[in-house]
Protein backbone atom coordinates (compact mmCIF):
# COMPACT_ATOMS: atom_id res chain seq x y z
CA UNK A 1 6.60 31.03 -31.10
CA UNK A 2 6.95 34.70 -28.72
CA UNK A 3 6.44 34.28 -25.15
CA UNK A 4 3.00 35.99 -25.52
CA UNK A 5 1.88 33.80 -27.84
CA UNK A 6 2.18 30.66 -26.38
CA UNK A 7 0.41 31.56 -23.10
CA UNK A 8 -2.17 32.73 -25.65
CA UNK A 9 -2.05 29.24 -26.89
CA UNK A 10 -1.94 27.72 -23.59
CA UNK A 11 -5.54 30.26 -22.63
CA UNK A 12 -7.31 28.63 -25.74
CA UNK A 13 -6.93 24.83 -25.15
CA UNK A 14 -8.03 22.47 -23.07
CA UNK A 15 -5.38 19.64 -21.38
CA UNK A 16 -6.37 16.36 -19.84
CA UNK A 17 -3.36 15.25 -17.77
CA UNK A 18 -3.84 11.17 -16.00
CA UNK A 19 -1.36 9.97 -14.01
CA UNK A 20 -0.79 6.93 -11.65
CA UNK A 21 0.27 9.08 -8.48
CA UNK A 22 2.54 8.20 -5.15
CA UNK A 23 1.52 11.79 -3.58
CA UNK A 24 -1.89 14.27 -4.07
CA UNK A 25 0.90 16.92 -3.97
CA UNK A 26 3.87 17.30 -5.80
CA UNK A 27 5.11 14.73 -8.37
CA UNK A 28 5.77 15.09 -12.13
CA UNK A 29 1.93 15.01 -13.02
CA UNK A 30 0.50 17.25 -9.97
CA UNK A 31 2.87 20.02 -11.50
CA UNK A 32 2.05 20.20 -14.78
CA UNK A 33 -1.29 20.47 -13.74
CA UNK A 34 -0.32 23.54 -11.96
CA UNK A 35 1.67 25.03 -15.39
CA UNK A 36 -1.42 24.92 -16.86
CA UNK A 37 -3.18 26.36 -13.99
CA UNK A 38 -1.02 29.23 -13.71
CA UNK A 39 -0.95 30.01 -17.12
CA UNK A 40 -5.06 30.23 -17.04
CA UNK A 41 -5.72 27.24 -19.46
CA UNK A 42 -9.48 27.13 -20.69
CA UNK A 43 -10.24 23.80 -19.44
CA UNK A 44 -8.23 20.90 -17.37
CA UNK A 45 -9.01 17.68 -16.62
CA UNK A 46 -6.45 16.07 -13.83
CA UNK A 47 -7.29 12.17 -13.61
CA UNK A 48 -4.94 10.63 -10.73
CA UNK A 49 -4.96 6.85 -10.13
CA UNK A 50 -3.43 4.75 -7.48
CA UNK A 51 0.15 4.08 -7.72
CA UNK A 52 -0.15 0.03 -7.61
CA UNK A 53 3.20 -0.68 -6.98
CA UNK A 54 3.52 1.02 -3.65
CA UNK A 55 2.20 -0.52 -0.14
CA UNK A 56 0.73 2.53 0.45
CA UNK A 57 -0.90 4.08 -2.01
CA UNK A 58 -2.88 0.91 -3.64
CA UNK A 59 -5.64 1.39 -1.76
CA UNK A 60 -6.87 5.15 -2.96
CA UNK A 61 -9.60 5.69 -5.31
CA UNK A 62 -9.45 7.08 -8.49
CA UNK A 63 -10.29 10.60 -9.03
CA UNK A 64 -10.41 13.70 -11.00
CA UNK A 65 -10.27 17.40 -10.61
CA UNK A 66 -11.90 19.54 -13.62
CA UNK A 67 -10.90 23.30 -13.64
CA UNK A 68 -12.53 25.94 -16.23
CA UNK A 69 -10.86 29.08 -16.32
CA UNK A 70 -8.86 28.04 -13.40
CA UNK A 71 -12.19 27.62 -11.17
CA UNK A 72 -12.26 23.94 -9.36
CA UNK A 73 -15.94 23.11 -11.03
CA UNK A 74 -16.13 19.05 -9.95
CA UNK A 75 -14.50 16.71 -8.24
CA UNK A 76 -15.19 12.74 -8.22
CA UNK A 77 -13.78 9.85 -6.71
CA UNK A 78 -14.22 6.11 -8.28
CA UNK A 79 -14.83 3.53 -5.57
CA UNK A 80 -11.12 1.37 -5.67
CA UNK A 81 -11.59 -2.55 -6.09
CA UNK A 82 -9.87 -5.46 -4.62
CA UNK A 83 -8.93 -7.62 -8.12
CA UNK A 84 -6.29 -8.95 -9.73
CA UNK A 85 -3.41 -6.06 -10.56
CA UNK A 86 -4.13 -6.72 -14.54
CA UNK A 87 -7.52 -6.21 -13.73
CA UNK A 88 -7.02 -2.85 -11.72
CA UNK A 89 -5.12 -1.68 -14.94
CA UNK A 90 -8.37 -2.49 -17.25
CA UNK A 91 -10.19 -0.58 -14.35
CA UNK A 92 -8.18 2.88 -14.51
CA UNK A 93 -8.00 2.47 -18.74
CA UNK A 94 -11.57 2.17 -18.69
CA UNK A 95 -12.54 5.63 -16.14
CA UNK A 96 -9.96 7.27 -18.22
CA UNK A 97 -11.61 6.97 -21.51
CA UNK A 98 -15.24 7.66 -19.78
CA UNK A 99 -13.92 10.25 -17.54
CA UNK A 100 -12.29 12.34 -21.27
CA UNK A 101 -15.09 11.52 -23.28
CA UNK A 102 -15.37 15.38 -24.07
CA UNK A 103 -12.11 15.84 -25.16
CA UNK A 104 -9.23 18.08 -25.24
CA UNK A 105 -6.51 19.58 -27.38
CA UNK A 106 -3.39 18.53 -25.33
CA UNK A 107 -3.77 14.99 -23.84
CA UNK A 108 -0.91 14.34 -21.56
CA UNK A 109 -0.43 10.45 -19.90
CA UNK A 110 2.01 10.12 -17.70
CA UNK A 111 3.23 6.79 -18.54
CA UNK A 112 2.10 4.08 -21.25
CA UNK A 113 -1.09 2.71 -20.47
CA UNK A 114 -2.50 6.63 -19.36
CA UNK A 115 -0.83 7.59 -22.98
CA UNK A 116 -2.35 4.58 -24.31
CA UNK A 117 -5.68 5.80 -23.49
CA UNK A 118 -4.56 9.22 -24.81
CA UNK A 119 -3.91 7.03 -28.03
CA UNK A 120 -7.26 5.83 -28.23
CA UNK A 121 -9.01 8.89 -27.95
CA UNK A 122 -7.25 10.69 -30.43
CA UNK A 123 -8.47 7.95 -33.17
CA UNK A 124 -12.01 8.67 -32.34
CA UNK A 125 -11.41 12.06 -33.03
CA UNK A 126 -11.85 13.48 -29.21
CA UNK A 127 -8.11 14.62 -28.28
CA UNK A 128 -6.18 16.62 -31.07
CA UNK A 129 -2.58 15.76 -29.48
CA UNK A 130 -0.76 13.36 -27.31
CA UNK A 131 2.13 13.14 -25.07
CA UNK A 132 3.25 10.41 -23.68
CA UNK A 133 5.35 11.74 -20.79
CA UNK A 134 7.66 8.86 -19.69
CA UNK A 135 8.56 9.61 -15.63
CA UNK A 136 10.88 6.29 -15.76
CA UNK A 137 12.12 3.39 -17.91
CA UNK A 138 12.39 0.18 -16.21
CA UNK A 139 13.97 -2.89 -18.28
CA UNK A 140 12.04 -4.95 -15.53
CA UNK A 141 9.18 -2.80 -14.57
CA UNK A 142 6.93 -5.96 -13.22
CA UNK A 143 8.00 -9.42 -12.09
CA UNK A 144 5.64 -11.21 -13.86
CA UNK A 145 6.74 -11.94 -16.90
CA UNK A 146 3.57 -11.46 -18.74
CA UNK A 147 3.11 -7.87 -17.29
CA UNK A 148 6.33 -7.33 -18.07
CA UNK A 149 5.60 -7.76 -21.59
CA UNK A 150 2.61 -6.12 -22.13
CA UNK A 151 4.34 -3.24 -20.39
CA UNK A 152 7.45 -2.83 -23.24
CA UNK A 153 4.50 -3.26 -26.07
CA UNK A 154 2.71 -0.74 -24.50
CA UNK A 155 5.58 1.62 -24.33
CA UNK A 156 6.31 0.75 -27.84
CA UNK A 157 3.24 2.40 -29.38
CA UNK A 158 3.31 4.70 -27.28
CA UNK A 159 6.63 6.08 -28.43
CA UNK A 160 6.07 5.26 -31.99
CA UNK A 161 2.53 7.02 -32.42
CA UNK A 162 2.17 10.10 -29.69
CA UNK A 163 2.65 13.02 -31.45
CA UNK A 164 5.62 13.43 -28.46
CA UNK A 165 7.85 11.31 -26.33
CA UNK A 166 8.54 13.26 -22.87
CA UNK A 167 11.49 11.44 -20.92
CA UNK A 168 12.32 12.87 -17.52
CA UNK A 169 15.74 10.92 -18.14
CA UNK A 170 18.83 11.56 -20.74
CA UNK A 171 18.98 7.70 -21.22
CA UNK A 172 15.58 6.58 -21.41
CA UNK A 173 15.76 6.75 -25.47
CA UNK A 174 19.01 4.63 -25.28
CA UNK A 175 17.36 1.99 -23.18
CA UNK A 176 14.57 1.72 -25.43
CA UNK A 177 17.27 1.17 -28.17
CA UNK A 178 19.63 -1.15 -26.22
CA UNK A 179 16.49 -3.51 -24.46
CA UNK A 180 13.13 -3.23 -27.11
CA UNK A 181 15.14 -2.46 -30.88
CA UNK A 182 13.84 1.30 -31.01
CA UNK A 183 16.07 2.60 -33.04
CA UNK A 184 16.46 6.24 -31.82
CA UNK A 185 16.13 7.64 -35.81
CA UNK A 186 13.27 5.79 -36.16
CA UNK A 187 12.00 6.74 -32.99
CA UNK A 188 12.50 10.64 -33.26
CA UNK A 189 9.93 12.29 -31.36
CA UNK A 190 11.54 11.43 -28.13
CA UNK A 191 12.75 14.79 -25.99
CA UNK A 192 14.51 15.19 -22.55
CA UNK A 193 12.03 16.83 -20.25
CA UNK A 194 13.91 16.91 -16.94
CA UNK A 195 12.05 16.81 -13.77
CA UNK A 196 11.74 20.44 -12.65
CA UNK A 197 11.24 22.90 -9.85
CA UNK A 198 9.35 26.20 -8.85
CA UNK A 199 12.50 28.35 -8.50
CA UNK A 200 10.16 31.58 -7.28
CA UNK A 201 9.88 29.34 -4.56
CA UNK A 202 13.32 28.81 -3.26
CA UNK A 203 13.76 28.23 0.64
CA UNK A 204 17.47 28.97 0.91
CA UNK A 205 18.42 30.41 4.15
CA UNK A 206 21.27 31.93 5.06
CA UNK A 207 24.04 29.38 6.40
CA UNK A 208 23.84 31.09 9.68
CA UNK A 209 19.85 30.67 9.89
CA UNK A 210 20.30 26.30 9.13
CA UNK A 211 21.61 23.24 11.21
CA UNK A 212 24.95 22.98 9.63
CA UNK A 213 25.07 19.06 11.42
CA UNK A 214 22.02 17.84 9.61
CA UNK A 215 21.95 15.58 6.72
CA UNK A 216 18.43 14.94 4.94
CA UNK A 217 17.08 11.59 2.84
CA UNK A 218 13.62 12.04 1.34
CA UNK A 219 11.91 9.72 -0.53
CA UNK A 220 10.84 6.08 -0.47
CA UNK A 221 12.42 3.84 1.92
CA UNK A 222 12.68 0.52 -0.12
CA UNK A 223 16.45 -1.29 -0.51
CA UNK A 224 17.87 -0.01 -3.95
CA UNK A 225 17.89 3.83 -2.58
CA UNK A 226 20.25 3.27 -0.32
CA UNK A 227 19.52 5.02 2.96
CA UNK A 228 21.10 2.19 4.61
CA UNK A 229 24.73 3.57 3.74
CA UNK A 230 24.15 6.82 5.46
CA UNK A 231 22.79 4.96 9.34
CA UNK A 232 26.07 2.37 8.97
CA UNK A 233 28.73 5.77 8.31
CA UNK A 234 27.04 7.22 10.95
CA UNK A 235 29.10 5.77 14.02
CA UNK A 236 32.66 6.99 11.84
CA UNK A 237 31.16 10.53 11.03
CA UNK A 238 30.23 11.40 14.52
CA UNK A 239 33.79 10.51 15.64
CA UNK A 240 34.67 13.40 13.64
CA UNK A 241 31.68 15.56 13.83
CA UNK A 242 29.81 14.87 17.23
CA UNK A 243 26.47 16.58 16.72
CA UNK A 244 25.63 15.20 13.20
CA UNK A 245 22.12 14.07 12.92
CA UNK A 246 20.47 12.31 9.91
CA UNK A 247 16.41 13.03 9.34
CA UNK A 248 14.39 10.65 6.97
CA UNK A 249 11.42 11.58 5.28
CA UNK A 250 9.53 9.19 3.67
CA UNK A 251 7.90 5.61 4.05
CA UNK A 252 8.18 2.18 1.85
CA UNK A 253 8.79 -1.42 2.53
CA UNK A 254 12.55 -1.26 4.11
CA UNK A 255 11.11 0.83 6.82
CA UNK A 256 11.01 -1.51 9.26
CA UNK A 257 14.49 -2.60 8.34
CA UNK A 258 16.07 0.57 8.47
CA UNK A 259 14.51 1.25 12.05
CA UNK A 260 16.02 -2.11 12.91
CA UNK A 261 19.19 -0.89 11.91
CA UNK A 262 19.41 2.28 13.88
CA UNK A 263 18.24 0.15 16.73
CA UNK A 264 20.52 -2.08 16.98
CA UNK A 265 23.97 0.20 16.14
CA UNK A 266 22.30 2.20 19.25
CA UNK A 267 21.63 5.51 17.07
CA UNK A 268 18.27 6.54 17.91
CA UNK A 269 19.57 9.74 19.53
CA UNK A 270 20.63 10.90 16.02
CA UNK A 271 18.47 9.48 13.42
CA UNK A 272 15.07 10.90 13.19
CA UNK A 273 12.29 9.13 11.02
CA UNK A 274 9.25 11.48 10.25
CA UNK A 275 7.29 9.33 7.98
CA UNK A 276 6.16 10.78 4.33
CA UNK A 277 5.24 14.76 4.27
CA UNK A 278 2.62 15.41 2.05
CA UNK A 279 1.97 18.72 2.85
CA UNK A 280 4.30 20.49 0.36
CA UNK A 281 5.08 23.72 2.11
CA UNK A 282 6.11 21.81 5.32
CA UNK A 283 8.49 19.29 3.51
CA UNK A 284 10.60 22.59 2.33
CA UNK A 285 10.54 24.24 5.30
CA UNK A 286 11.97 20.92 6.57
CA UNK A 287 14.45 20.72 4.12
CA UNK A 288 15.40 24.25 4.16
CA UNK A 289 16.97 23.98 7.54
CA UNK A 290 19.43 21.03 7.08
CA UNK A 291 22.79 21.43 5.11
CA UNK A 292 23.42 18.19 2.93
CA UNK A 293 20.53 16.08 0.73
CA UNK A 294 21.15 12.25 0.57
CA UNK A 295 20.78 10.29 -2.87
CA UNK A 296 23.18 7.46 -2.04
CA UNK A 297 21.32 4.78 -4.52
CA UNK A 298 23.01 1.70 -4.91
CA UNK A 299 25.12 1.21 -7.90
CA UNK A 300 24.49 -2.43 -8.91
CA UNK A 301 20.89 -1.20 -10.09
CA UNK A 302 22.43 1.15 -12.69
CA UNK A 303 20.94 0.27 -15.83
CA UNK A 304 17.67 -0.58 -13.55
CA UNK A 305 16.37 2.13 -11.52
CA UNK A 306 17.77 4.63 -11.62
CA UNK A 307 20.01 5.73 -14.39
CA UNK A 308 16.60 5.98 -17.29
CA UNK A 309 15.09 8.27 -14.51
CA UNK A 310 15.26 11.51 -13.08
CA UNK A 311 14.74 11.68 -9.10
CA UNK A 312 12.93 14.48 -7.90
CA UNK A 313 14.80 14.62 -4.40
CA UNK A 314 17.99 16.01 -6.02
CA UNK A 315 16.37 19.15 -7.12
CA UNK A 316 14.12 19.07 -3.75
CA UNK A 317 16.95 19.48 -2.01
CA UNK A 318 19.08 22.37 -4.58
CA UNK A 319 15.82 24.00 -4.74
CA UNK A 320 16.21 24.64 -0.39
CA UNK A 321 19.95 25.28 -0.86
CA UNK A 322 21.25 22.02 0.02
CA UNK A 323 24.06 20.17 -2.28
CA UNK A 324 24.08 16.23 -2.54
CA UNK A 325 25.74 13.81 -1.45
CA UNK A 326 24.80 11.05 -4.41
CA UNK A 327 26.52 7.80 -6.12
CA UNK A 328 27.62 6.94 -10.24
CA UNK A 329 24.42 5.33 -10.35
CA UNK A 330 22.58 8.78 -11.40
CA UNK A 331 22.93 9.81 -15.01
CA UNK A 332 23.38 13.09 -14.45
CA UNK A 333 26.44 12.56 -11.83
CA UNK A 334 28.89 13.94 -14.19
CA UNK A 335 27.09 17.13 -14.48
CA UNK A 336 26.84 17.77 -10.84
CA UNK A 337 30.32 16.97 -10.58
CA UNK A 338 31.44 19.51 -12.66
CA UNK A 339 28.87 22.36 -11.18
CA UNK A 340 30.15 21.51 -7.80
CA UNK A 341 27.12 21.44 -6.76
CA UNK A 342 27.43 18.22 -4.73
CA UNK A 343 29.89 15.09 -4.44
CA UNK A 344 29.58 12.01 -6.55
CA UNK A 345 30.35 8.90 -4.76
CA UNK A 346 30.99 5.03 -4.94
CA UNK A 347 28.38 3.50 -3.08
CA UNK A 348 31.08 2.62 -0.44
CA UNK A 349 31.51 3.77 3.29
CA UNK A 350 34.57 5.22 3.25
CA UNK A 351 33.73 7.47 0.29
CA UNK A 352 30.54 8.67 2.05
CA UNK A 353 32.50 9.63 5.20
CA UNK A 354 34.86 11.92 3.54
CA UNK A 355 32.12 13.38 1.60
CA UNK A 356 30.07 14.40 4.87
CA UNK A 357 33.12 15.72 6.79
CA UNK A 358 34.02 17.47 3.70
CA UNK A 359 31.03 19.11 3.46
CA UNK A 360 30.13 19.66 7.06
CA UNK A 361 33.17 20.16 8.63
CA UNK A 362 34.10 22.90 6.50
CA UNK A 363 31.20 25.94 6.99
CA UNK A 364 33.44 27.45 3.75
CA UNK A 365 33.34 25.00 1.69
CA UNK A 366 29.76 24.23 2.15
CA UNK A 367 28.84 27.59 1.51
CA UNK A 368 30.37 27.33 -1.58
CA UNK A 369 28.87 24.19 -2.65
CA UNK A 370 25.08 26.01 -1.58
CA UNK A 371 25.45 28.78 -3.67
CA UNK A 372 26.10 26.09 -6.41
CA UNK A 373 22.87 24.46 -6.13
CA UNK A 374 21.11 26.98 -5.79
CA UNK A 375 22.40 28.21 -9.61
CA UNK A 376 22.58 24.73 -10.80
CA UNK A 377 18.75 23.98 -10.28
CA UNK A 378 17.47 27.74 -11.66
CA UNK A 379 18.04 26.19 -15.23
CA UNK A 380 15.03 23.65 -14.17
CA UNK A 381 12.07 26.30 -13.62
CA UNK A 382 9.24 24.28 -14.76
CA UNK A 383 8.24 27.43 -16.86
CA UNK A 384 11.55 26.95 -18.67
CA UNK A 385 10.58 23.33 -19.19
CA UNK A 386 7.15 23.17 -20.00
CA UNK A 387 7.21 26.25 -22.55
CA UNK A 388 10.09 25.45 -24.14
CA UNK A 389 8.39 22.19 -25.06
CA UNK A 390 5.30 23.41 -25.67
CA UNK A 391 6.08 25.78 -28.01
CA UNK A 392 7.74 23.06 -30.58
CA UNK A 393 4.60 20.71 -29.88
CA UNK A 394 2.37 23.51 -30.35
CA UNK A 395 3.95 25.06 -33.58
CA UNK A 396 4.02 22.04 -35.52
């Protein structure tokens, strides 16, 4: 399918796209939303739901945005309610089938149960296609057991009857294999579908223009990320490197901890905590003025967290021109290895020392290791992503 012709597709149909959301802007769902938008789809229908598992985000209603010919026409929020969490599932099922009652051509659910709906819809004959678009993989995605379960048999169908698998991660369709059984020949409509950027909208300065002494974290501050490593090396790295200061952007339930931390090893000069940033344009412009990103997650949650996803942050911070500083415990470590496009570490002190002074105590070397990001992440353009995808789903 030409170039032309898929955006010709793309101006015919209409897309629903539901997601369970941590931000209103940004985020694997919010941007293929804006594909769509920007390539003048007849009709979309973005549900967003609150993100249960986070603190801070449990609280927000449900709501939708419905766009005609890229014209906001409505807007609606559904009043949140204080059950039981298997109950608050039922809840955002159920406004998901009323809310797409008209139907669409493209249903995309970001995650089982919003695919699941998807699902449903397409046997009563009101969505033509489904994608289930699988933003992580998690062996134990809930504690309780029981939600645990119902989670894996979700995922299950899901996989087995949307017309398309979408995993963010390379190893997603090898966990599914390795914990549930799902043979990956059997299962064969699974595709890689990284998480992207908007690479017209690069923020690299020149090295001259950015605080060549400032490393950068973004992203939730709960244990398994590993922010922690970066406030303990701090004290050995600024024996070397006075001025270096560490920002953190973001919120979550180690927080507290992590403010405890910098407390009490007396480094509240040079640690900065700005909370989350959900105004997009200001969290680049932040990021575009410090020199290293920080991805240190912990190791021991390998086949866990981390390794069946994809983590925005690392193409956050390529996309402003800074290389990363990240651990073995991403699956793509190899590949940024080999780009040198940012140093792969053991989650270990020592490691993460030499990697900063190597970086920041060298104004060559990191300019080298800039200009690498900053080709590494063009091959992510979400327009790459999304048509080349498209076109397959849309030709068949």
């Amino acid at each position: 399918m030409m170039k032309n012709e898929l955006k010709e597709n793309i101006a015919r149909s209409k897309v629903i796209i539901v997601a369970h959301e941590f931000v209103n802007e940004g985020g694997v769902a919010y941007e293929t939303s804006l594909f769509f938008l920007k390539n003048k789809a007849k009709e979309i229908l973005y549900i967003a739901h609150p993100l249960l598992s986070i603190k801070e985000t449990y609280n927000k209603d449900s709501r939708y945005q419905y766009y005609k010919e890229t014209k906001l026409i409505k807007t609606h929020k559904a009043k949140h309610f204080h059950l039981p969490e298997p109950l608050l599932y039922v809840k955002d099922f159920l406004y998901t089938l009323i809310w797409s009652r008209k139907g669409c051509d493209i249903f995309i659910g970001l995650d089982p149960l919003n695919a699941l709906a998807g699902l449903v819809l397409r046997e009563l004959n009101i969505v033509q296609k489904v994608i289930h678009y699988s933003t992580d993989y998690f062996p134990t995605r809930f504690k309780n057991k029981f939600m645990n379960r119902i989670y894996h048999i979700v995922d299950k169908i899901c996989v087995r009857f949307a017309d398309e698998t979408w995993n963010v991660g390379l190893m997603m369709a090898k966990a599914r294999e390795k914990n549930n059984g799902m043979d990956r020949k059997k299962f064969n409509r699974q595709y890689t579908v990284p998480t992207g950027i908007w690479f017209d909208k690069s923020k690299v300065k020149a090295i001259n223009k950015i605080d060549k002494r400032k490393m950068i974290y973004a992203g939730q501050l709960i244990d398994y990320r590993g922010i922690d490593l970066a406030i303990k090396t701090l004290p050995a790295i600024r024996n070397v490197l006075p001025d270096v200061h560490l920002e953190i952007i973001g919120m979550g339930a180690g927080e507290q901890d992590l403010k405890r931390i910098v407390k009490d090893m007396g480094l509240d000069s040079c640690v900065t905590f700005f909370g989350w940033i959900s105004n997009r344009k200001v969290f680049e412009a932040k990021l575009s003025n410090g020199a290293v990103g920080i991805a240190t997650f912990k190791t021991e949650t390998l086949d866990d967290k981390i390794k069946n996803a994809d983590p925005a942050k690392i193409k956050d911070y390529m996309l402003c021109g800074m290389p990363v500083i990240t651990t073995k415990a991403l699956a793509t470590h190899k590949e940024i290895e080999k780009e040198k496009c940012g140093i792969v570490i053991d989650y270990d002190t020592q490691e993460f020392t030499n990697a900063v002074i190597k970086l920041l105590g060298d104004e060559t070397v990191l300019e080298e290791y800039r200009k690498n990001a900053s080709k590494y992440v063009k091959r992510f353009d979400w327009n790459l992503i999304f048509s080349e995808n498209l076109k397959r789903l849309m030709h068949d």
